[in-house]
N, C-alpha and C. Protein backbone atom coordinates (compact mmCIF):
# COMPACT_ATOMS: atom_id res chain seq x y z
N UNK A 1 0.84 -1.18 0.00
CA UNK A 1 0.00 0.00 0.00
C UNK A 1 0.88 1.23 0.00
N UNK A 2 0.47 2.29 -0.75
CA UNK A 2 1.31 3.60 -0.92
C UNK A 2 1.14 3.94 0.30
N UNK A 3 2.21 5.25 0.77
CA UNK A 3 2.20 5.87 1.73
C UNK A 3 1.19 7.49 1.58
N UNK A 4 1.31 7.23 0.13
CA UNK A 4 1.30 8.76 -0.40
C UNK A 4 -0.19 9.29 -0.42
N UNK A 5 -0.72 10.76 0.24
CA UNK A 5 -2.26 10.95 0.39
C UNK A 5 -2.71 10.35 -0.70
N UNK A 6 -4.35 10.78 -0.63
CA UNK A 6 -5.58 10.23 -1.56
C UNK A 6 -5.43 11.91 -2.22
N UNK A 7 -5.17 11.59 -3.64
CA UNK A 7 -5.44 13.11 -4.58
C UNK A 7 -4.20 13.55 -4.56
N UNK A 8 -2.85 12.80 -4.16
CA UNK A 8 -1.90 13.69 -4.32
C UNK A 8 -1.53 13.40 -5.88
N UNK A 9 -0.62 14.51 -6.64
CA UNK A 9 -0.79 14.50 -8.00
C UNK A 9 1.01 14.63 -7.98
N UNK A 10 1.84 15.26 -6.97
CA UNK A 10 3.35 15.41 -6.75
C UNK A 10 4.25 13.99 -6.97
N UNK A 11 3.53 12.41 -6.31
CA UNK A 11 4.38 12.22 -6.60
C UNK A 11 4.93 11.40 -5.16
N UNK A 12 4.94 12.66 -4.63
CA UNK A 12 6.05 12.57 -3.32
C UNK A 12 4.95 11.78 -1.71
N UNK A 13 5.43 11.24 -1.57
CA UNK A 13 4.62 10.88 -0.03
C UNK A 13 4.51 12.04 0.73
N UNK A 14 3.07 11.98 1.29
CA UNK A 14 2.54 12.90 2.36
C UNK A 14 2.19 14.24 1.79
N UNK A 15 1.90 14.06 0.58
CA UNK A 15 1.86 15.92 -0.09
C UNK A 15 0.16 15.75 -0.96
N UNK A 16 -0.69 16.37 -0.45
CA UNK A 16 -1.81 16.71 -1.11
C UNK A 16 -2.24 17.29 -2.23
N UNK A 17 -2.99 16.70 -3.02
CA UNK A 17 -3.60 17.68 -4.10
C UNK A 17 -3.78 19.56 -3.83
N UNK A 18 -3.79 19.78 -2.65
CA UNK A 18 -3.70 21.11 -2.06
C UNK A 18 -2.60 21.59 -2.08
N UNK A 19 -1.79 20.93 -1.94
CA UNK A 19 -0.29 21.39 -1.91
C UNK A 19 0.21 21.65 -3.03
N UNK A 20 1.17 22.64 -3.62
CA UNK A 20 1.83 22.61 -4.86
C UNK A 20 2.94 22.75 -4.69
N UNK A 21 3.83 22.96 -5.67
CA UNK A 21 5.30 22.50 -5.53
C UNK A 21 6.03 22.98 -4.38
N UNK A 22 5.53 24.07 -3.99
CA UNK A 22 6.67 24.55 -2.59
C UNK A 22 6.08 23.70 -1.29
N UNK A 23 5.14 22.64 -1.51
CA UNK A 23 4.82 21.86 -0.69
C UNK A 23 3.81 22.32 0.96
N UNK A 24 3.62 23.63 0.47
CA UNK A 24 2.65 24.19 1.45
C UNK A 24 1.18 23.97 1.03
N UNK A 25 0.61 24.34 1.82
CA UNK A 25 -1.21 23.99 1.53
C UNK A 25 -1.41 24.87 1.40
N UNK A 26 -2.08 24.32 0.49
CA UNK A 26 -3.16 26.34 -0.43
C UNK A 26 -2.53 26.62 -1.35
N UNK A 27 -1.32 26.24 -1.84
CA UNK A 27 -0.46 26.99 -3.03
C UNK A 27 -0.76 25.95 -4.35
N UNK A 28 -0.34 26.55 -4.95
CA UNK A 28 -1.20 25.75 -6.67
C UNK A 28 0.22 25.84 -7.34
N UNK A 29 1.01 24.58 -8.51
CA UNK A 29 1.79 24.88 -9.37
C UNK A 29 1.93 26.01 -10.22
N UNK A 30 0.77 27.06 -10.11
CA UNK A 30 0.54 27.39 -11.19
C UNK A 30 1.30 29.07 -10.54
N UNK A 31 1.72 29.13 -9.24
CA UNK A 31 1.44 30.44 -8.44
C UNK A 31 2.86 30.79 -8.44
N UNK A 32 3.67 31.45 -8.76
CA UNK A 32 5.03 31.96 -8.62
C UNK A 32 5.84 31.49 -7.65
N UNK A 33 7.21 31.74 -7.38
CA UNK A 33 7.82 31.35 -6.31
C UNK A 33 7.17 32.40 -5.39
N UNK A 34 7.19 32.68 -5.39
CA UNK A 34 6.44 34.02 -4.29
C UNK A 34 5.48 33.28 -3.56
N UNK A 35 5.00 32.64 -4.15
CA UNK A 35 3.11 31.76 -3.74
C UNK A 35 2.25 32.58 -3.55
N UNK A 36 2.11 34.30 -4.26
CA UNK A 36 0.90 34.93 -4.57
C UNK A 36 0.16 34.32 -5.64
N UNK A 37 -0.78 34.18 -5.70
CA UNK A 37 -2.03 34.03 -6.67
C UNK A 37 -1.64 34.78 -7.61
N UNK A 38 -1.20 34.28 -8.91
CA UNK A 38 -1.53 34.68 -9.97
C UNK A 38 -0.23 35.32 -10.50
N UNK A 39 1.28 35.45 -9.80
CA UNK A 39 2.07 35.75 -10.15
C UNK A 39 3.00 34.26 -10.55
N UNK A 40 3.82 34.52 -11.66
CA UNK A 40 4.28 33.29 -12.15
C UNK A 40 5.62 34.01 -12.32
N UNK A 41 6.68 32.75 -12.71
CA UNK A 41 7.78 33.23 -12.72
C UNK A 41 9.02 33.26 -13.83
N UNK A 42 8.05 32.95 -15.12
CA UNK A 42 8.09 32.45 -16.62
C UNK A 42 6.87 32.90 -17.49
N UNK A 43 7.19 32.95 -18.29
CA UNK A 43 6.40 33.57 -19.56
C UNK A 43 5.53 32.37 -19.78
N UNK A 44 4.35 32.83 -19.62
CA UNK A 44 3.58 31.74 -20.68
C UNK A 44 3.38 30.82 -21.89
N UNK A 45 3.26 30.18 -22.01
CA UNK A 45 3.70 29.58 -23.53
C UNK A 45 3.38 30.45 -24.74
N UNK A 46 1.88 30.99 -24.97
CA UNK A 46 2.28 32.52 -25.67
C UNK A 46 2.25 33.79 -26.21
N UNK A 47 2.87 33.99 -25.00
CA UNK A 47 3.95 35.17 -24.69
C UNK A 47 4.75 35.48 -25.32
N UNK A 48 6.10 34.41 -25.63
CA UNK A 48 6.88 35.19 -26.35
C UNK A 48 6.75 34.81 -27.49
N UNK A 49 6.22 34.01 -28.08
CA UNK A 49 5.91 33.86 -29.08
C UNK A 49 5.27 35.07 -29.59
N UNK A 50 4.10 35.70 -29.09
CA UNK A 50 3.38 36.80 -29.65
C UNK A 50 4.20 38.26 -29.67
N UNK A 51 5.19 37.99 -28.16
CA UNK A 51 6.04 38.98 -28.31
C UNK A 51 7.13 39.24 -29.58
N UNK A 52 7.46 38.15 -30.07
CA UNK A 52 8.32 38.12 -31.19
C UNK A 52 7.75 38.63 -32.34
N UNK A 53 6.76 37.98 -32.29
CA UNK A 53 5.89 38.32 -33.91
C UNK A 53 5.57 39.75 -33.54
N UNK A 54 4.98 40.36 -32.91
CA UNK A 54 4.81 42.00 -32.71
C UNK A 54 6.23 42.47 -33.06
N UNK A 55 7.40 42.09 -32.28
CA UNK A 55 8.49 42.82 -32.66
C UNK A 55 8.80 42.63 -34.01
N UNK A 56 9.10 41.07 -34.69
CA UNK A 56 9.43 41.70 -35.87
C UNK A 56 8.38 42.03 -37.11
N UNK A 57 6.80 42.94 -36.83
CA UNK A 57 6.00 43.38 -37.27
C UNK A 57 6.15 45.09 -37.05
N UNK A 58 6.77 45.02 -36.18
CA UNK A 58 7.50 46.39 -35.65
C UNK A 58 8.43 46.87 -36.76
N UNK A 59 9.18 46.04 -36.53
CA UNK A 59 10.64 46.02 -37.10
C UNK A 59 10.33 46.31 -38.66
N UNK A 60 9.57 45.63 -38.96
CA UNK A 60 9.10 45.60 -40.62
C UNK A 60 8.65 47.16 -40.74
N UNK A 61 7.83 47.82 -39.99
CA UNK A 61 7.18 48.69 -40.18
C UNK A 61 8.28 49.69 -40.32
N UNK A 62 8.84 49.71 -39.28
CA UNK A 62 10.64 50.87 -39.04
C UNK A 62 11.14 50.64 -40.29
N UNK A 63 11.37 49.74 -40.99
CA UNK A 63 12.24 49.57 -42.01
C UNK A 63 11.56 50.03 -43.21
N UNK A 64 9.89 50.04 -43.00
CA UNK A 64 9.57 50.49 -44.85
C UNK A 64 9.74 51.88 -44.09
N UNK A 65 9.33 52.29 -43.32
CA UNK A 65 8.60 53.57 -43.10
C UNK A 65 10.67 54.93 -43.49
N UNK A 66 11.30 54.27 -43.06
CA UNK A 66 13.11 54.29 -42.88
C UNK A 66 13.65 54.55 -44.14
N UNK A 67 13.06 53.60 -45.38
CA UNK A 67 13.50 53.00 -46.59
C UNK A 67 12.48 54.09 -47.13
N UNK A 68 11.39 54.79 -47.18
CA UNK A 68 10.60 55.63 -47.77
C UNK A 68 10.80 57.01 -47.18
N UNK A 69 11.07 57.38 -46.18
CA UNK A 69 11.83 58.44 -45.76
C UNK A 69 13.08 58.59 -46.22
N UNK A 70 13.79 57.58 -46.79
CA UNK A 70 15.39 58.36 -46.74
C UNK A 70 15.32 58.09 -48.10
N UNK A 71 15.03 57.43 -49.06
CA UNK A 71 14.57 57.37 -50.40
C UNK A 71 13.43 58.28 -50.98
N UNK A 72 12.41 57.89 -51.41
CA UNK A 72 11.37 59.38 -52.12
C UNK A 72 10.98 59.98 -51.27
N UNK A 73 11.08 60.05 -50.03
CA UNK A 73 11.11 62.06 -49.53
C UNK A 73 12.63 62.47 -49.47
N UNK A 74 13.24 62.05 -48.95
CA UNK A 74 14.65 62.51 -48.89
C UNK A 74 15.00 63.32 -48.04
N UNK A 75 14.33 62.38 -46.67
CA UNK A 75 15.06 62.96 -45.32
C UNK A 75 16.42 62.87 -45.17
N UNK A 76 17.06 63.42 -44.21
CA UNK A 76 18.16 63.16 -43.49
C UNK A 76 18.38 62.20 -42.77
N UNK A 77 19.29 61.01 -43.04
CA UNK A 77 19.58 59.77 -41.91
C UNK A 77 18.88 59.55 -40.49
N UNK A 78 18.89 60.83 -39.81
CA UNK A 78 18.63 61.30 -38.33
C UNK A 78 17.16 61.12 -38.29
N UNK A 79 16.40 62.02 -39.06
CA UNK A 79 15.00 62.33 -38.62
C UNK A 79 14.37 61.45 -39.25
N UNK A 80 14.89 60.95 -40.27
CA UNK A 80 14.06 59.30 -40.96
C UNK A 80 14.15 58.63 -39.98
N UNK A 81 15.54 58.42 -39.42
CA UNK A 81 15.06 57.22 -38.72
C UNK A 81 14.32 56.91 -37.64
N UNK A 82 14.43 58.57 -36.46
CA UNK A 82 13.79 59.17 -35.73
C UNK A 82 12.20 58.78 -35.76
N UNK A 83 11.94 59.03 -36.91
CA UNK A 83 10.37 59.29 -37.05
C UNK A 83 10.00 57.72 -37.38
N UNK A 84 10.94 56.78 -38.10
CA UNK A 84 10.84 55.40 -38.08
C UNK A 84 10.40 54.57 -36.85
N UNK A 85 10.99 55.22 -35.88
CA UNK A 85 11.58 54.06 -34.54
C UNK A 85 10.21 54.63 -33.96
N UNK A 86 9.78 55.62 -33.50
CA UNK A 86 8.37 56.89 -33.22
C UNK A 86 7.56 55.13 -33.58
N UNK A 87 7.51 55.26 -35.15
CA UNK A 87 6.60 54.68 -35.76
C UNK A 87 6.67 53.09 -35.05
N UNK A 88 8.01 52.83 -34.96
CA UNK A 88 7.49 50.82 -35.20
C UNK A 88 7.26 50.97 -33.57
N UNK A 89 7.64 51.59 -32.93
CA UNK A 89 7.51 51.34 -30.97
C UNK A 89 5.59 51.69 -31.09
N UNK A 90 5.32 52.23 -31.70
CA UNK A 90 4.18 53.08 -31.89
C UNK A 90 2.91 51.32 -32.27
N UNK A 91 3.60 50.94 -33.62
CA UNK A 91 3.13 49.75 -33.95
C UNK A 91 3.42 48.59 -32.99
N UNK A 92 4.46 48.50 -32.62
CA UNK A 92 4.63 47.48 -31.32
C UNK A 92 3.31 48.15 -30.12
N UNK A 93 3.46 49.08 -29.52
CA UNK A 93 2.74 48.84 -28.17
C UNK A 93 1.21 48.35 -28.34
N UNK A 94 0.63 48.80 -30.13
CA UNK A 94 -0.34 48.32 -30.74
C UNK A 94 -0.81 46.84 -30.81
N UNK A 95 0.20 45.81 -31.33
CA UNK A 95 0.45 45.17 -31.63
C UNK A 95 0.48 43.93 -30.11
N UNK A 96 1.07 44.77 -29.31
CA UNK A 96 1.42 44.63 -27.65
C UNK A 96 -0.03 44.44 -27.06
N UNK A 97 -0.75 45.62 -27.12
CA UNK A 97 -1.79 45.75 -26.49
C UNK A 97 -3.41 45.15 -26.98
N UNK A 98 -3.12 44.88 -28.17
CA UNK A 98 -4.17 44.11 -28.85
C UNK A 98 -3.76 42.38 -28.86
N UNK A 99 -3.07 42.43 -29.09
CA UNK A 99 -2.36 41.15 -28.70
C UNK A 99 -1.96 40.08 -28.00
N UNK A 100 -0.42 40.60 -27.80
CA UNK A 100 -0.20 39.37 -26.65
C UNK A 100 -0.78 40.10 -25.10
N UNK A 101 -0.42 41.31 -24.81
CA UNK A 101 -1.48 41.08 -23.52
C UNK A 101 -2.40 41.81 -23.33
N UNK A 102 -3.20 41.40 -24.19
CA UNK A 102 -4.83 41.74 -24.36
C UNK A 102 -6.12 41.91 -23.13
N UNK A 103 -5.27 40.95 -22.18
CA UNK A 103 -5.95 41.24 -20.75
C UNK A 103 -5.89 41.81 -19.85
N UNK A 104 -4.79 42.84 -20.33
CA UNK A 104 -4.12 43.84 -18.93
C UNK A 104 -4.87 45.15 -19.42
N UNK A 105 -5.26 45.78 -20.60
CA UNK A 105 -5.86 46.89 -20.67
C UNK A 105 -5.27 48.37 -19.57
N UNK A 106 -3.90 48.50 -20.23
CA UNK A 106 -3.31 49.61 -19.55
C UNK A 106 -4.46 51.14 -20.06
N UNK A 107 -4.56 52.08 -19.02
CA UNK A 107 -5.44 53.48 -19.59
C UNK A 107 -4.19 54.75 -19.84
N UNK A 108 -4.36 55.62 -20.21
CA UNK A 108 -3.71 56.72 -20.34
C UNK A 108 -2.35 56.77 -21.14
N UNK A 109 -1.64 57.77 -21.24
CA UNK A 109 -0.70 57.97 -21.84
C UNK A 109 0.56 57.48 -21.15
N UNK A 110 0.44 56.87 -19.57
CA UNK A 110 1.69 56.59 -18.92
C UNK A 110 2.32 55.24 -20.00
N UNK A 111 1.65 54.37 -19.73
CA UNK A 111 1.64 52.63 -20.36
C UNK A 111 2.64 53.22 -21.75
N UNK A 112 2.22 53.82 -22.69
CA UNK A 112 2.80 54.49 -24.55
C UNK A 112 4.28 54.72 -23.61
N UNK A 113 4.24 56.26 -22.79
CA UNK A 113 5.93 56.50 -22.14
C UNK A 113 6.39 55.29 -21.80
N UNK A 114 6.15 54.87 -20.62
CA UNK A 114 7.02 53.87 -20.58
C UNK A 114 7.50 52.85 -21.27
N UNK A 115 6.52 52.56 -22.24
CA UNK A 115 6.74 51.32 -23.04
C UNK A 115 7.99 52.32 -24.33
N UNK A 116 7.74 53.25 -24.89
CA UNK A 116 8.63 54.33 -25.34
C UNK A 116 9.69 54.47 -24.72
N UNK A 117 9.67 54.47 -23.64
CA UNK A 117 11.16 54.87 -22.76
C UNK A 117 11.99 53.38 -22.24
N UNK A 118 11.12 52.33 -22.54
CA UNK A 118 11.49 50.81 -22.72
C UNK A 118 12.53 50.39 -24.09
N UNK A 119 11.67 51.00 -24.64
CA UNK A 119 12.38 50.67 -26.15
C UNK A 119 13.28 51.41 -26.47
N UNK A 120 13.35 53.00 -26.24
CA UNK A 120 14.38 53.36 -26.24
C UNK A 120 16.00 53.08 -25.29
N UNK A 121 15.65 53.05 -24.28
CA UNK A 121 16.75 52.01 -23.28
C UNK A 121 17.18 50.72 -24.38
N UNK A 122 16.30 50.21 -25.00
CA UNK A 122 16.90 48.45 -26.24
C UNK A 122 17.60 49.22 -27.22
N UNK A 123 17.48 50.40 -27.81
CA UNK A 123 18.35 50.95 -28.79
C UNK A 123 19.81 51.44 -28.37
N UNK A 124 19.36 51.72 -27.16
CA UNK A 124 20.73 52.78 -26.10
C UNK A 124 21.43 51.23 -25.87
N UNK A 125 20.89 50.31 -25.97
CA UNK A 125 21.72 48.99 -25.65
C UNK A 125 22.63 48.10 -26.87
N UNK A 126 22.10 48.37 -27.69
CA UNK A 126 22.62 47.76 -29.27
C UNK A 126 23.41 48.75 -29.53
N UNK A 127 23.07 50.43 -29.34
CA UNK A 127 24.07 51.40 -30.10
C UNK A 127 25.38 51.08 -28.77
N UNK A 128 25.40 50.76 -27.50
CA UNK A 128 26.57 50.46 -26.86
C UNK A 128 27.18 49.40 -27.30
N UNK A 129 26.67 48.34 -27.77
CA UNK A 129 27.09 46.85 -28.01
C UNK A 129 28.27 47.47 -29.07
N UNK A 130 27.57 48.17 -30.20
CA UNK A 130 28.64 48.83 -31.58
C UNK A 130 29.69 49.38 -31.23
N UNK A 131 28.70 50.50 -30.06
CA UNK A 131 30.05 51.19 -29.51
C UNK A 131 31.28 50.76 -28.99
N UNK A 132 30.94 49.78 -28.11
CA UNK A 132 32.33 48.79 -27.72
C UNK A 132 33.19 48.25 -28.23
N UNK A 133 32.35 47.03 -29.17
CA UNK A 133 33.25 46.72 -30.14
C UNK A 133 33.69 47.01 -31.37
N UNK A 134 33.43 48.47 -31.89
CA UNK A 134 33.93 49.18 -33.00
C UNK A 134 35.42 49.82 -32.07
N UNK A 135 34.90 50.90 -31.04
CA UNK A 135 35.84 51.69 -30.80
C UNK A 135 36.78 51.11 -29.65
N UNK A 136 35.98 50.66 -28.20
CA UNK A 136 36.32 49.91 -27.63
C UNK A 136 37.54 48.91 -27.90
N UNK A 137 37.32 47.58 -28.67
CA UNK A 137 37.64 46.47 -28.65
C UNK A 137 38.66 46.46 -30.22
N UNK A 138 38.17 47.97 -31.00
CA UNK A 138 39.03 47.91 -32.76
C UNK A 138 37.82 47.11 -33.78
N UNK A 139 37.56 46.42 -32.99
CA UNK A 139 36.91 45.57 -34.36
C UNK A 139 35.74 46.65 -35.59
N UNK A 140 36.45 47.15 -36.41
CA UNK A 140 36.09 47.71 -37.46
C UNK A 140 35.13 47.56 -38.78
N UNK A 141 35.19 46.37 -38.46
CA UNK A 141 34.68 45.53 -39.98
C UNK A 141 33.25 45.74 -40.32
N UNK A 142 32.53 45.49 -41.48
CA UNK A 142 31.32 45.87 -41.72
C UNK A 142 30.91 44.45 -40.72
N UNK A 143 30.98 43.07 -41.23
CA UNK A 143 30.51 42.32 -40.45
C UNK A 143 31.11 42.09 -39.09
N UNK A 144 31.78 42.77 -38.14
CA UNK A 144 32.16 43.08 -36.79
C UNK A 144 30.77 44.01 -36.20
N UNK A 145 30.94 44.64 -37.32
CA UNK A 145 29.70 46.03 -36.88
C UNK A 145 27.94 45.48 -36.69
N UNK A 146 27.65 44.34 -37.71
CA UNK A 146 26.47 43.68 -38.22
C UNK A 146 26.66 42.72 -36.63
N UNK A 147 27.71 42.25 -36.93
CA UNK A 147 27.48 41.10 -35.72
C UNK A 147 27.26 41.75 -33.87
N UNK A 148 27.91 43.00 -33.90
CA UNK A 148 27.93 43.38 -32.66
C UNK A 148 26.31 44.20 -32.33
N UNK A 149 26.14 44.92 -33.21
CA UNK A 149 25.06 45.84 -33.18
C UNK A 149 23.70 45.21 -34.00
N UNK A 150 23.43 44.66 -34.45
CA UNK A 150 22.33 43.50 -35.11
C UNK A 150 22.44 42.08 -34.62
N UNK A 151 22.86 42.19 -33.93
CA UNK A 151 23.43 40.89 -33.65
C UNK A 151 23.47 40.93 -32.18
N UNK A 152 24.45 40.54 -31.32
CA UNK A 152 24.60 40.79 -29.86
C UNK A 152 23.52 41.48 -29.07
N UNK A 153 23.57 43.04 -30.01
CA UNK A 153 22.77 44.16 -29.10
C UNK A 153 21.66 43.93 -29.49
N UNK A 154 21.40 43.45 -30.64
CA UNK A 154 19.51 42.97 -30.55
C UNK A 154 19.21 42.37 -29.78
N UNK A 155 20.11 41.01 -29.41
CA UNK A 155 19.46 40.17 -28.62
C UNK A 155 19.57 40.50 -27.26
N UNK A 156 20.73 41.15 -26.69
CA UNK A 156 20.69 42.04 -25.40
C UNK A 156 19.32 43.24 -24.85
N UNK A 157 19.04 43.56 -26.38
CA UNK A 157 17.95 44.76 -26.04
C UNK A 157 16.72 43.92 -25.89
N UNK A 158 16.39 42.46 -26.87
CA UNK A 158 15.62 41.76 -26.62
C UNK A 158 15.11 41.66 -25.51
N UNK A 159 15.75 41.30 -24.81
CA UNK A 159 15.49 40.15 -23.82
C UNK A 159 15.58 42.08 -22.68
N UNK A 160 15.88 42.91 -22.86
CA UNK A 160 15.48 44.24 -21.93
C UNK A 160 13.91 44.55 -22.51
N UNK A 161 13.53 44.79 -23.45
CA UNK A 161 12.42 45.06 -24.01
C UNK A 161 11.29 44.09 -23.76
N UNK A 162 11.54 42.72 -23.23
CA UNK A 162 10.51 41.68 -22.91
C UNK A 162 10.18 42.35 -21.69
N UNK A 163 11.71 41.54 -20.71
CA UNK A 163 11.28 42.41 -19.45
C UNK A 163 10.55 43.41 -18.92
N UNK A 164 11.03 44.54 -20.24
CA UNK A 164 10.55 45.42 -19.55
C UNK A 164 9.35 46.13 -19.66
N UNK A 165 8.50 45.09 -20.86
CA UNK A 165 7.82 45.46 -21.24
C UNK A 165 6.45 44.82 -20.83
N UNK A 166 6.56 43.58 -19.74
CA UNK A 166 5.85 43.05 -19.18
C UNK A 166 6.11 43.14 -17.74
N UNK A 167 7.26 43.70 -17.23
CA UNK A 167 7.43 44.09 -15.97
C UNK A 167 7.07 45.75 -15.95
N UNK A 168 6.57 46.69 -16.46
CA UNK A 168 6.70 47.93 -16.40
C UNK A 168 5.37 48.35 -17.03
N UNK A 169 5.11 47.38 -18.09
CA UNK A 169 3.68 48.63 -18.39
C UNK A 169 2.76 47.31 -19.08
N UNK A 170 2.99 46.26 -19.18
CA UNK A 170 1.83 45.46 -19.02
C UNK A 170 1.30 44.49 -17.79
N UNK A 171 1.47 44.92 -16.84
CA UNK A 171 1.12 44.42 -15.38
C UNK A 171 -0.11 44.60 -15.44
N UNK A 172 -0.70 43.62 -14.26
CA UNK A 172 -2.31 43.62 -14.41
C UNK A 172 -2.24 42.45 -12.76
N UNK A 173 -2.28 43.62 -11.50
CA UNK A 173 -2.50 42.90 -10.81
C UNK A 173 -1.91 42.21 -9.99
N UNK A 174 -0.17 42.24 -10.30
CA UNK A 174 0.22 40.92 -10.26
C UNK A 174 0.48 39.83 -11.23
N UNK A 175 -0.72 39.52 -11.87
CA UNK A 175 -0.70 38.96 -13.07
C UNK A 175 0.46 38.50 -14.03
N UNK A 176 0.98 39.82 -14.26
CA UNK A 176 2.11 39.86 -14.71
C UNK A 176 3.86 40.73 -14.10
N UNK A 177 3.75 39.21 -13.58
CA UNK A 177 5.30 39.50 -12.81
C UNK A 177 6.28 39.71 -13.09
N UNK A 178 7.22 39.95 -12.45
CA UNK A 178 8.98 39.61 -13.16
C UNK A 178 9.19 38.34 -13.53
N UNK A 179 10.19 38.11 -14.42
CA UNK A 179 9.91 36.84 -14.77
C UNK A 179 11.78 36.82 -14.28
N UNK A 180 12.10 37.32 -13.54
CA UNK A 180 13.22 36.64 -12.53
C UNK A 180 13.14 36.29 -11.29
N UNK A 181 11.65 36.33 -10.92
CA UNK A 181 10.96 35.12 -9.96
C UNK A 181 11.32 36.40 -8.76
């Protein structure tokens, strides 16, 4: 005969269907390390998935909008791209908010700043990545430059722009926690 309760689902002897992984009663697998209700400590399955596809729907948008500004109008490098990045963060928080977290329903103009002042921090992070290893480190090369700044610093700003974009202005509650537990 098992030792192990009636309804336990763990596994482990002496641990109840009530119990969840931190082995206390009342807590659910589903509840963060924290063991608040409803805070978790990982992205949902999807999450980043939807987060990706918004970004590079973003990204697409920056690039025609970039490629038609600095071609048949014939901006200047600066304010094309300026008014580009405006645009795809603009299409991301869209994209963000209809989207993947469709259930947090941020109000006002704070949720746009911050999520704006999110994304700009991911650019300030890729233009350092270049910066380093162009001037920093020597490495000069067109593909030194591609690999450090498209490359490295995307995925560095990535993974700041998730964060911070579900720790800072799509919260709901709790709901949506840090996802460094």
């Amino acid at each position: 005969m098992s030792t192990r309760a009636w309804g336990s689902r763990s596994g482990r002897p002496g641990t109840r269907a009530s119990e969840g992984r931190s082995g206390r009663p009342g807590t659910r697998a589903s509840e963060g390390r924290s063991g608040r209700p409803g805070t978790r400590a990982w992205a949902s399955r999807g999450e980043i998935p939807g987060f990706a596809t918004v970004g590079l729907l973003a990204y697409a948008a920056d690039l025609a909008l970039f490629t038609c500004l600095r071609g048949p109008a014939g901006l200047d490098p600066l304010t094309a791209k300026a008014l580009s990045f405006v645009a795809g963060c603009s299409v991301a928080y869209l994209g963000n908010t209809l989207g993947t977290y469709r259930g947090t329903q941020p109000k006002g103009l704070r949720p746009y700043a911050v999520f704006f002042a999110v994304n700009l921090a991911g650019a300030l992070v890729q233009l350092l990545c270049l910066a380093v290893s162009h001037y920093g480190l020597g490495l000069t090369s067109q593909r030194a430059d591609t690999v450090s700044g498209a490359g490295i610093g995307m995925a560095l700003a990535t993974i700041l722009r998730f964060w911070g974009t579900r720790t800072l202005v799509f919260r709901n509650q709790g709901t949506v926690g840090s996802w460094t537990g």
